[in-house]
Protein backbone atom coordinates (compact mmCIF):
# COMPACT_ATOMS: atom_id res chain seq x y z
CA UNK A 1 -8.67 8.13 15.16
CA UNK A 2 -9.36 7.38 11.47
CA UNK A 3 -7.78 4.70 10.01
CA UNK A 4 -6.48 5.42 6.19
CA UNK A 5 -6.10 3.18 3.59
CA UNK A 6 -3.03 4.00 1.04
CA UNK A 7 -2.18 1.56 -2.42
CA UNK A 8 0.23 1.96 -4.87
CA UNK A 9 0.14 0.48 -8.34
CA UNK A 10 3.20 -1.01 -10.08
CA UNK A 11 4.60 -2.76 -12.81
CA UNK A 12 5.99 -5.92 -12.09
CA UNK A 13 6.81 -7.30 -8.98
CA UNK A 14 10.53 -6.23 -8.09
CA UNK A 15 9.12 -2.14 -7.87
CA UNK A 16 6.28 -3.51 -5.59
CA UNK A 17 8.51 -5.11 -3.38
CA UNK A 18 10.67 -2.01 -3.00
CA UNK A 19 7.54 0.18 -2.67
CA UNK A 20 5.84 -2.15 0.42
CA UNK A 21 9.15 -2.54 1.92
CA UNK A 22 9.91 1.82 1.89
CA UNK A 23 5.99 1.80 2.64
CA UNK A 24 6.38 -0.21 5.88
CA UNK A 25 9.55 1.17 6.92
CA UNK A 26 8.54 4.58 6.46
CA UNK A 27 5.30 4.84 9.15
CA UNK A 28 3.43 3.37 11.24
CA UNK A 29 1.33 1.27 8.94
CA UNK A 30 0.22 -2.59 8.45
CA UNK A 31 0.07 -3.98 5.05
CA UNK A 32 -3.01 -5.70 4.57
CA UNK A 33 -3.35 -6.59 1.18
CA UNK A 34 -1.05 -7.63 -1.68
CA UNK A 35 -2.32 -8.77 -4.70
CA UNK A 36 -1.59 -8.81 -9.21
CA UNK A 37 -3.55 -6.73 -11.38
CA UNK A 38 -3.52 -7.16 -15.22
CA UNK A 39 -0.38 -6.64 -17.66
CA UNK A 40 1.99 -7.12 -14.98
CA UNK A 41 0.72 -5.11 -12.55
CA UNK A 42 0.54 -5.27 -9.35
CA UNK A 43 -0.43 -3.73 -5.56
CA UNK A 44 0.16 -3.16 -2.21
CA UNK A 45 -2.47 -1.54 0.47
CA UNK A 46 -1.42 -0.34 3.67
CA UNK A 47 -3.61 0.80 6.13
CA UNK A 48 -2.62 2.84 9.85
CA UNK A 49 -3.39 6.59 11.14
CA UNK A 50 -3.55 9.35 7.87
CA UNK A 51 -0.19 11.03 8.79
CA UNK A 52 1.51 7.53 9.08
CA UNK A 53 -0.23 6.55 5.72
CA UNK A 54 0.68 9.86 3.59
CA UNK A 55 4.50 9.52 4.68
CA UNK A 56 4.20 6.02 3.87
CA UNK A 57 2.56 5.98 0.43
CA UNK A 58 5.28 8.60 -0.40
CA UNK A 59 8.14 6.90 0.70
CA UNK A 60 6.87 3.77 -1.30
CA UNK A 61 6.18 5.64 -4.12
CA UNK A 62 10.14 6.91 -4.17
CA UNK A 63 11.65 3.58 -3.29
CA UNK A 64 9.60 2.28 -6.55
CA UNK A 65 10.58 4.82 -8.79
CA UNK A 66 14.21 4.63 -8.25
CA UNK A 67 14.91 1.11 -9.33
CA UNK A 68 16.83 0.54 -12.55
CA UNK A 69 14.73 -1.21 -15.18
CA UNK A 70 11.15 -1.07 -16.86
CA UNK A 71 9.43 -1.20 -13.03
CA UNK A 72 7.76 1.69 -12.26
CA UNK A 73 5.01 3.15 -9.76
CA UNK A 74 1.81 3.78 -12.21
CA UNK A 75 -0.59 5.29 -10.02
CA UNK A 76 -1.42 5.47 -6.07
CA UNK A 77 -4.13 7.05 -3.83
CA UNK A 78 -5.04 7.40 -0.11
CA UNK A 79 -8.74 6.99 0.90
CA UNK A 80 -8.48 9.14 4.71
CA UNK A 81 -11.31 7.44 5.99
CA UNK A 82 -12.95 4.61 4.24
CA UNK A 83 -16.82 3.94 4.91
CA UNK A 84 -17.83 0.27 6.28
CA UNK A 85 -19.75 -0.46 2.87
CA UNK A 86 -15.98 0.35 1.25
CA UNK A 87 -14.29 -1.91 3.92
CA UNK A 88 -16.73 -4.57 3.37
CA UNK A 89 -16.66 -4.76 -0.57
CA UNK A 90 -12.78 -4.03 -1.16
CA UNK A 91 -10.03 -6.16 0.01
CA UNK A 92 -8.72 -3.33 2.36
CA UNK A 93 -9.47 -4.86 5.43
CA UNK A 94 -7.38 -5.75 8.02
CA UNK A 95 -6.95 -10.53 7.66
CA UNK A 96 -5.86 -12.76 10.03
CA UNK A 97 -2.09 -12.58 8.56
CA UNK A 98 -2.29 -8.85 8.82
CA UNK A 99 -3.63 -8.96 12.42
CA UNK A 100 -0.32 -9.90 14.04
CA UNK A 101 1.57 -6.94 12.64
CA UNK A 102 -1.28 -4.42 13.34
CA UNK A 103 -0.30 -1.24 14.61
């Protein structure tokens, strides 16, 4: 079964935290990588089965765009299958605090 990779871009940290939150909640999906970008910025990577990843990146990207205030989702995509070399490079593998909580 291929294991997809889903992130969602924010700004500041109070969307984010709404968006990983619906993004957990909404499939069956581990989060394996927070991290800040530039300018405020920041994102979340989840990674589980495609379906469970689509439904999740959606529901995250809802949850972030409803908060009150300047926070808002700025971009997101979903990689359906990463390559190794991708995997290897990028910081979209699954660590040793995301083990525990792998589905």
């Amino acid at each position: 079964m291929p294991i997809a990779v889903g992130v969602i871009e924010t700004q500041g940290f109070p969307t984010v935290l709404a968006a990983a939150d619906a993004m957990v909640k909404a499939g069956r999906v581990t989060l394996v990588v927070y991290d800040r970008a530039e300018s405020g910025r920041q994102f979340v990577a989840v990674r589980g089965p495609v379906s469970e990843v689509q439904r999740a990146v959606a529901a995250g990207i809802e949850a972030g765009n409803q908060l009150p205030g300047e926070g808002k989702v700025i971009t997101h995509y979903i990689v359906p299958n990463p390559p190794e070399n991708i995997e290897t490079v990028l910081p979209i593998n699954f660590t040793e605090a995301s083990l525990p909580f792998q589905v």
